[in-house]
N, C-alpha and C. Protein backbone atom coordinates (compact mmCIF):
# COMPACT_ATOMS: atom_id res chain seq x y z
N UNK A 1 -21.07 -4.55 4.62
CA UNK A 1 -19.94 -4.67 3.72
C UNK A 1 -19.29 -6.05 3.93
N UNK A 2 -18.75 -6.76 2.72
CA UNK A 2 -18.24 -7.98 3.07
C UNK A 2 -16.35 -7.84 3.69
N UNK A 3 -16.36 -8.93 4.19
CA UNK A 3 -15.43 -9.01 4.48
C UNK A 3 -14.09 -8.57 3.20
N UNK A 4 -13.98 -9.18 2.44
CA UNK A 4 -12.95 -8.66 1.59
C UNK A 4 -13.25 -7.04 1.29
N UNK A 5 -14.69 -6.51 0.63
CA UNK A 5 -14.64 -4.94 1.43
C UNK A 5 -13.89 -4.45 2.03
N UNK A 6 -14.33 -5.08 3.45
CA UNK A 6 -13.74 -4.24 4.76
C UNK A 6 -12.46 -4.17 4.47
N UNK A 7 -11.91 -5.30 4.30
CA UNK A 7 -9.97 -5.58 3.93
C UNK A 7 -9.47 -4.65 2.79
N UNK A 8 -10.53 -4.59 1.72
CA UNK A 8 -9.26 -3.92 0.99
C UNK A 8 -9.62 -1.98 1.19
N UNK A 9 -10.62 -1.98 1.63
CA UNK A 9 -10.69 -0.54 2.51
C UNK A 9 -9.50 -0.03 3.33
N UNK A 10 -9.55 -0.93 4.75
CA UNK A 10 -8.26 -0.71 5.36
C UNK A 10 -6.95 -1.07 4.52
N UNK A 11 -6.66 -1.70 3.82
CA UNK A 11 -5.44 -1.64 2.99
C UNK A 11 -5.46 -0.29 2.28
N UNK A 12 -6.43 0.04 1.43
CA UNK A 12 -6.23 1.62 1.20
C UNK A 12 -5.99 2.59 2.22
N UNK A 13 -6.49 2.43 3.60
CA UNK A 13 -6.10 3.56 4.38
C UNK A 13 -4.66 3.25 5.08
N UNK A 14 -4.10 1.80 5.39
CA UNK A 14 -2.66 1.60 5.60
C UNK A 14 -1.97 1.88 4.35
N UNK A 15 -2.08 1.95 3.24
CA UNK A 15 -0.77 2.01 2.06
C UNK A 15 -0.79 3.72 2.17
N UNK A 16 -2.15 4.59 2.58
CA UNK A 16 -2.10 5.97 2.07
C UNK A 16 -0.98 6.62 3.25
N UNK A 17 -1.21 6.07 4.67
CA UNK A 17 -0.01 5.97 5.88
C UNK A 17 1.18 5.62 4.81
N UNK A 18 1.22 4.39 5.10
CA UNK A 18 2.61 4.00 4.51
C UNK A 18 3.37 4.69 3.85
N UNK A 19 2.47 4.96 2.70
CA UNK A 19 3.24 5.68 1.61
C UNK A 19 3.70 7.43 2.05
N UNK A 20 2.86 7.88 3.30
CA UNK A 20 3.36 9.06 3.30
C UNK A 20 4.53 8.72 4.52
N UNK A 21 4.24 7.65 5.51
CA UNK A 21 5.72 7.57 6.34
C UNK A 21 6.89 7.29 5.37
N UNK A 22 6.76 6.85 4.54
CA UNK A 22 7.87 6.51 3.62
C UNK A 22 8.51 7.33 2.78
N UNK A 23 7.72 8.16 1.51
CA UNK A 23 7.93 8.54 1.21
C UNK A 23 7.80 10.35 0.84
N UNK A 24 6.79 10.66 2.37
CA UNK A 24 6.95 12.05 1.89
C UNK A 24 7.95 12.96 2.78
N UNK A 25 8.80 12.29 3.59
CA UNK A 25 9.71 13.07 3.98
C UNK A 25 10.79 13.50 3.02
N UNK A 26 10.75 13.00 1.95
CA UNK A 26 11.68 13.13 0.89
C UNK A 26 11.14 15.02 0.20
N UNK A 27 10.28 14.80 0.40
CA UNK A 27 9.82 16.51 -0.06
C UNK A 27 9.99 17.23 0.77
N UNK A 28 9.51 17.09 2.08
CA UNK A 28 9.20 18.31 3.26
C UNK A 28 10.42 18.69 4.19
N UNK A 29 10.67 17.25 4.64
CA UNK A 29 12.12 17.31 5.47
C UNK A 29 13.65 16.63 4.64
N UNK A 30 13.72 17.10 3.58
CA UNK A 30 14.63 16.81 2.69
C UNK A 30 16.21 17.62 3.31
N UNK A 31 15.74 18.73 3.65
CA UNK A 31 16.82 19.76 4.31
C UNK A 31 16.99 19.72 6.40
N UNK A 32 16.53 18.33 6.49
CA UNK A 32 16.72 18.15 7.98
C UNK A 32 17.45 16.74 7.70
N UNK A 33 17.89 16.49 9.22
CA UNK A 33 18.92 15.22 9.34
C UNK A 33 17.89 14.17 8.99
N UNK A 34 18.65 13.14 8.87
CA UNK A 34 17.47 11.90 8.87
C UNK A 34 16.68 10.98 10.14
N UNK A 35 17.39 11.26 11.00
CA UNK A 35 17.01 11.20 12.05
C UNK A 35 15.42 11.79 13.03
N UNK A 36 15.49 12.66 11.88
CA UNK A 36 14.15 13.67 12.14
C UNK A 36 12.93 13.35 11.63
N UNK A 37 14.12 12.96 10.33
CA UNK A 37 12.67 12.25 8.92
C UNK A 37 12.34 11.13 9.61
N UNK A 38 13.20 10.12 10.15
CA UNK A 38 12.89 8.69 10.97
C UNK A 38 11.83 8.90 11.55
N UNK A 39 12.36 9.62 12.20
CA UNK A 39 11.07 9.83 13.88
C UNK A 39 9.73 10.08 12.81
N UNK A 40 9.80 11.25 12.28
CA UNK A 40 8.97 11.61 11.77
C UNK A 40 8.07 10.73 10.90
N UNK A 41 8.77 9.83 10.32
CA UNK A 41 7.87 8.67 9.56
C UNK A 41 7.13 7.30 10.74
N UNK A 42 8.62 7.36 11.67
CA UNK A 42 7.83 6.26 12.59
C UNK A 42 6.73 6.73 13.09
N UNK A 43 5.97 7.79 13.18
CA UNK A 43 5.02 8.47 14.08
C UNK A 43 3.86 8.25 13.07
N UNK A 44 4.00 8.35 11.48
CA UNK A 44 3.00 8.20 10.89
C UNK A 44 2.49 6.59 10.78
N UNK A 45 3.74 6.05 10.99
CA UNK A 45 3.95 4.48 10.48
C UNK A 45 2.99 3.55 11.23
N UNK A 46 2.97 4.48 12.87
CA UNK A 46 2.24 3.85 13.77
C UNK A 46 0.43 3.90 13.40
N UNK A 47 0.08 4.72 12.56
CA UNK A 47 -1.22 4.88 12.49
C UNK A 47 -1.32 3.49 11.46
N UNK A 48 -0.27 3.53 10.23
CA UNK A 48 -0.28 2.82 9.22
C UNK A 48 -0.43 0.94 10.34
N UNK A 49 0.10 1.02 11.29
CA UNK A 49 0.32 -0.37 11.92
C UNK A 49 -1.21 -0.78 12.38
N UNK A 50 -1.77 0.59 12.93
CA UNK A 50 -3.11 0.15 13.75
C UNK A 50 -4.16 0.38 12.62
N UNK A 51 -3.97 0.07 11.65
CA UNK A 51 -4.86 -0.09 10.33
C UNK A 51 -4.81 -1.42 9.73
N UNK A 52 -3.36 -1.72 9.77
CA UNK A 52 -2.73 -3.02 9.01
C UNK A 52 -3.31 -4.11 9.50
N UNK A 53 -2.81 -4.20 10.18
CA UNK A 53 -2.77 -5.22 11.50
C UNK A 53 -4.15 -5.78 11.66
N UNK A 54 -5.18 -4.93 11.72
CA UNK A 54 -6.68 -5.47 12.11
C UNK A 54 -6.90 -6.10 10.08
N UNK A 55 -6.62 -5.57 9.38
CA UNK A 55 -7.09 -5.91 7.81
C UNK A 55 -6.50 -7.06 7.76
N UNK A 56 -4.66 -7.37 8.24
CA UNK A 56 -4.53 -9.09 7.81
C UNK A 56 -5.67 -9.90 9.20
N UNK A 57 -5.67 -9.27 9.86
CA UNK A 57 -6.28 -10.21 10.77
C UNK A 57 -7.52 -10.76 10.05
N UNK A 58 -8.34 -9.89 9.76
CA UNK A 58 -9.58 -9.91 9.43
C UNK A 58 -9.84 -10.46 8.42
N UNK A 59 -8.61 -10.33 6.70
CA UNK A 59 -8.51 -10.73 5.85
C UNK A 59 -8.07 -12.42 6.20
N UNK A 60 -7.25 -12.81 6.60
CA UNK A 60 -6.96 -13.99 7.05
C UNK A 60 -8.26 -14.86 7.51
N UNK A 61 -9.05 -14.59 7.96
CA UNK A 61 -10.54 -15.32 8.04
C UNK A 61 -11.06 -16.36 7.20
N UNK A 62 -10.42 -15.32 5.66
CA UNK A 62 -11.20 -15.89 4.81
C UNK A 62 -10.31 -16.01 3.43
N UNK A 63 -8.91 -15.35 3.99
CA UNK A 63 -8.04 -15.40 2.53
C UNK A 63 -6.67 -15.82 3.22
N UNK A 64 -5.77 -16.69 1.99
CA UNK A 64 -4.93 -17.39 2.52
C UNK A 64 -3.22 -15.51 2.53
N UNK A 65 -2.65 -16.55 3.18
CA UNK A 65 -1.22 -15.32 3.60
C UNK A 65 -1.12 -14.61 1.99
N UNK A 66 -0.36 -15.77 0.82
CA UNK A 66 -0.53 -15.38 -0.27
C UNK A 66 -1.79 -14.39 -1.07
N UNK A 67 -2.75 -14.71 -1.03
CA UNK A 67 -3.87 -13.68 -1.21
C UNK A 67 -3.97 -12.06 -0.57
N UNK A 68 -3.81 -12.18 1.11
CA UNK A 68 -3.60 -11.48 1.75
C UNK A 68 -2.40 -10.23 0.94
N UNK A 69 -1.72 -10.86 0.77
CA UNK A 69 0.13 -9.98 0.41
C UNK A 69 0.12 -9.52 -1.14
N UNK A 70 -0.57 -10.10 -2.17
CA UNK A 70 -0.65 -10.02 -3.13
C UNK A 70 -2.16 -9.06 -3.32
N UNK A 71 -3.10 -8.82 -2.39
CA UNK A 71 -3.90 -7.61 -1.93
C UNK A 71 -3.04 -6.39 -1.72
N UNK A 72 -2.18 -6.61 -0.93
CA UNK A 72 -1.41 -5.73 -0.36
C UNK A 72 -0.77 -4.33 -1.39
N UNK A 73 0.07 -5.89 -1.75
CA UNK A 73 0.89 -5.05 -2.95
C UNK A 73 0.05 -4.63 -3.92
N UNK A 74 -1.31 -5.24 -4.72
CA UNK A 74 -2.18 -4.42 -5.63
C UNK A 74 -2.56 -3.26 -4.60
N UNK A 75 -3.01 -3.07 -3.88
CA UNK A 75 -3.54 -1.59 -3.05
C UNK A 75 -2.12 -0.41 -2.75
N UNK A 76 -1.28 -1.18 -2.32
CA UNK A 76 -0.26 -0.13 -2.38
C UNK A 76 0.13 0.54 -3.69
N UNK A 77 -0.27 -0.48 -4.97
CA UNK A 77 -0.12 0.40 -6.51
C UNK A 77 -0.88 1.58 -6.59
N UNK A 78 -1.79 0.95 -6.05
CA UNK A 78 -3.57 1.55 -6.20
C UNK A 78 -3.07 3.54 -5.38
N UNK A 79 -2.69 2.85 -4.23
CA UNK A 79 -2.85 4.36 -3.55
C UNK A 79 -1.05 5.01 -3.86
N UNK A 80 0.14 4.22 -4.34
CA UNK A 80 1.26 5.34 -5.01
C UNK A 80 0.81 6.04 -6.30
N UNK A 81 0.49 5.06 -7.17
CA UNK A 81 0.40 6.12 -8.35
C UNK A 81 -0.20 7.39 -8.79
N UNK A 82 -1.40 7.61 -7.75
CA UNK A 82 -2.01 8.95 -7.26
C UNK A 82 -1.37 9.82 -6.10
N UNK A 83 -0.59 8.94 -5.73
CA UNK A 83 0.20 9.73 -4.65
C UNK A 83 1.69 9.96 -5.60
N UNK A 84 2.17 9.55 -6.51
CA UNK A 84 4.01 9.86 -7.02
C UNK A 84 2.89 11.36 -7.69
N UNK A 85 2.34 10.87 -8.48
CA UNK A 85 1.84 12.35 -8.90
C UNK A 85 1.11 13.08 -8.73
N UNK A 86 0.41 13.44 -7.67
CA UNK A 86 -0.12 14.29 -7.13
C UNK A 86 0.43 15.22 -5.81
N UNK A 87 1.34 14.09 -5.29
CA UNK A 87 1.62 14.70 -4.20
C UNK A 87 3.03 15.04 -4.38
N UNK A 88 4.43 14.07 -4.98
CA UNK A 88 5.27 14.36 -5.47
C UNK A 88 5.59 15.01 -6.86
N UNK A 89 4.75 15.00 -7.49
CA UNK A 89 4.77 15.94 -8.36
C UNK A 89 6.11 14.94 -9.41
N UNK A 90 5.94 13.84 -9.56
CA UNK A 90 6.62 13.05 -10.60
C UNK A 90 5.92 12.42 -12.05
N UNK A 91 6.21 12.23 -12.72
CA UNK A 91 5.61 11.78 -13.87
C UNK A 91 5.61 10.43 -14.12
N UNK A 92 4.34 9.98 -14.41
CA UNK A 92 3.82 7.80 -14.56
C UNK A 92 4.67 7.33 -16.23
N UNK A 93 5.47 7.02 -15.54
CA UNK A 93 6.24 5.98 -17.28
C UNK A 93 5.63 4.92 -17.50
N UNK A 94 5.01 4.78 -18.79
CA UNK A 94 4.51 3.59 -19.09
C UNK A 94 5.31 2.15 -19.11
N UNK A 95 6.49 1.99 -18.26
CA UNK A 95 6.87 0.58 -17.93
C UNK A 95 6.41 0.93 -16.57
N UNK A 96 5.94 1.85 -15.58
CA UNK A 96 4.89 1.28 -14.55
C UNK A 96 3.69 0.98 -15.04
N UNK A 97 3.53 0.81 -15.82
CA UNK A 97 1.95 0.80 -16.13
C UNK A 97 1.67 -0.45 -16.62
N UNK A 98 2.95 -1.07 -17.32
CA UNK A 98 3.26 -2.37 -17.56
C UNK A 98 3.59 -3.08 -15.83
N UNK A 99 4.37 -2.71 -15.53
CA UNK A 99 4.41 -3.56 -13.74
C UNK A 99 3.08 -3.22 -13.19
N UNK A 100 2.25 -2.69 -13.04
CA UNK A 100 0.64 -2.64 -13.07
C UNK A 100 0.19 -3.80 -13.33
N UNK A 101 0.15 -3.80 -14.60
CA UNK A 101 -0.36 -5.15 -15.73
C UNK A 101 0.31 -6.53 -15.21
N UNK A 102 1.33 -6.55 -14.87
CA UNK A 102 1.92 -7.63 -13.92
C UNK A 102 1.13 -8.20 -12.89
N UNK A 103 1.05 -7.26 -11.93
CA UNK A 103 0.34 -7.22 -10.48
C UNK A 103 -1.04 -7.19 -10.73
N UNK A 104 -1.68 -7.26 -11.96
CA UNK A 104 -3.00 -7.54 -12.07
C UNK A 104 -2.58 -9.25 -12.27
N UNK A 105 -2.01 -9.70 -13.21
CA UNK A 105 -1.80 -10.94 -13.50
C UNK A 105 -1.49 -11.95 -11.87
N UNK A 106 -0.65 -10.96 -11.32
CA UNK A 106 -0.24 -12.19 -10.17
C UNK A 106 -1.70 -12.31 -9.42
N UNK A 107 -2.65 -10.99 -9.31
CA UNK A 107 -3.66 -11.37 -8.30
C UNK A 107 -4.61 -12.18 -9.34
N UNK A 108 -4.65 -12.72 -10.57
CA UNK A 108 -5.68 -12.91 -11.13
C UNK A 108 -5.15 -14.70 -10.65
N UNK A 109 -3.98 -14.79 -10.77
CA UNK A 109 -3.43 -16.37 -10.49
C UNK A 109 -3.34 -16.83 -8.88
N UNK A 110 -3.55 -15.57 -8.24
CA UNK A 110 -3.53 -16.13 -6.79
C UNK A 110 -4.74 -15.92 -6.65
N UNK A 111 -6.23 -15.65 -6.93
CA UNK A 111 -7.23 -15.50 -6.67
C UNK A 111 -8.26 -16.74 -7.66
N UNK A 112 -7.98 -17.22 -8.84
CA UNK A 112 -8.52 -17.81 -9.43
C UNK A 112 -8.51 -19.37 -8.52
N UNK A 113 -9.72 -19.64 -8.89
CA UNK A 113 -10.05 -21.19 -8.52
C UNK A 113 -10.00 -22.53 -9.19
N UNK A 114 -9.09 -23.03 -8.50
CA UNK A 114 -8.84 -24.40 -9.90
C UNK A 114 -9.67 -25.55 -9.49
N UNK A 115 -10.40 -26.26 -10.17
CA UNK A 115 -11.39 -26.93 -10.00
C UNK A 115 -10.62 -28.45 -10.56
């Protein structure tokens, strides 16, 4: 597998962390202090870190910080919008779908090659 492969693999498995340290205490532990939800997200957050962490490394090899971050944020779209509705049980408004269309544009201008 090539390197950008490998990278945006682990970016899918850090945003699917992320997104549940972040945002699924809002469903489960909604009726506990927040303090609980904290802990509780920092514990997932840590898996999300020892995922991250090796993908910019690895991504950085061969892609600049900007490339790197603008990966990021397209993969984190990639793995919420199957996660707001599937797992939260919310409904996709088509002005995300337009900020989609955005975040395709920014990676098409940070990835294109000017000669």
């Amino acid at each position: 597998m090539s390197v950008l492969g490998r990278v945006i693999f682990l970016l899918t498995v850090s945003n699917a962390f992320m997104l549940t340290a972040w945002y699924l205490h809002l469903k489960y532990l909604n009726h506990r202090p927040w303090y609980i939800a904290s802990i509780a997200s920092w514990c997932i957050a840590f898996f999300e870190y020892t995922v991250h962490i090796p993908a910019n490394r690895l991504g950085h090899t061969q892609l600049s910080l900007s490339k790197l971050q603008i990966l990021q944020v397209g993969m984190s779209l990639v793995i919420f919008i199957p996660f707001t509705v599937f797992v939260m049980k919310e409904p996709i408004k088509l002005d995300y779908l337009w900020a989609a269309c955005c975040l395709v544009g920014a990676a098409y201008f940070v990835f294109r090659e000017i000669h």
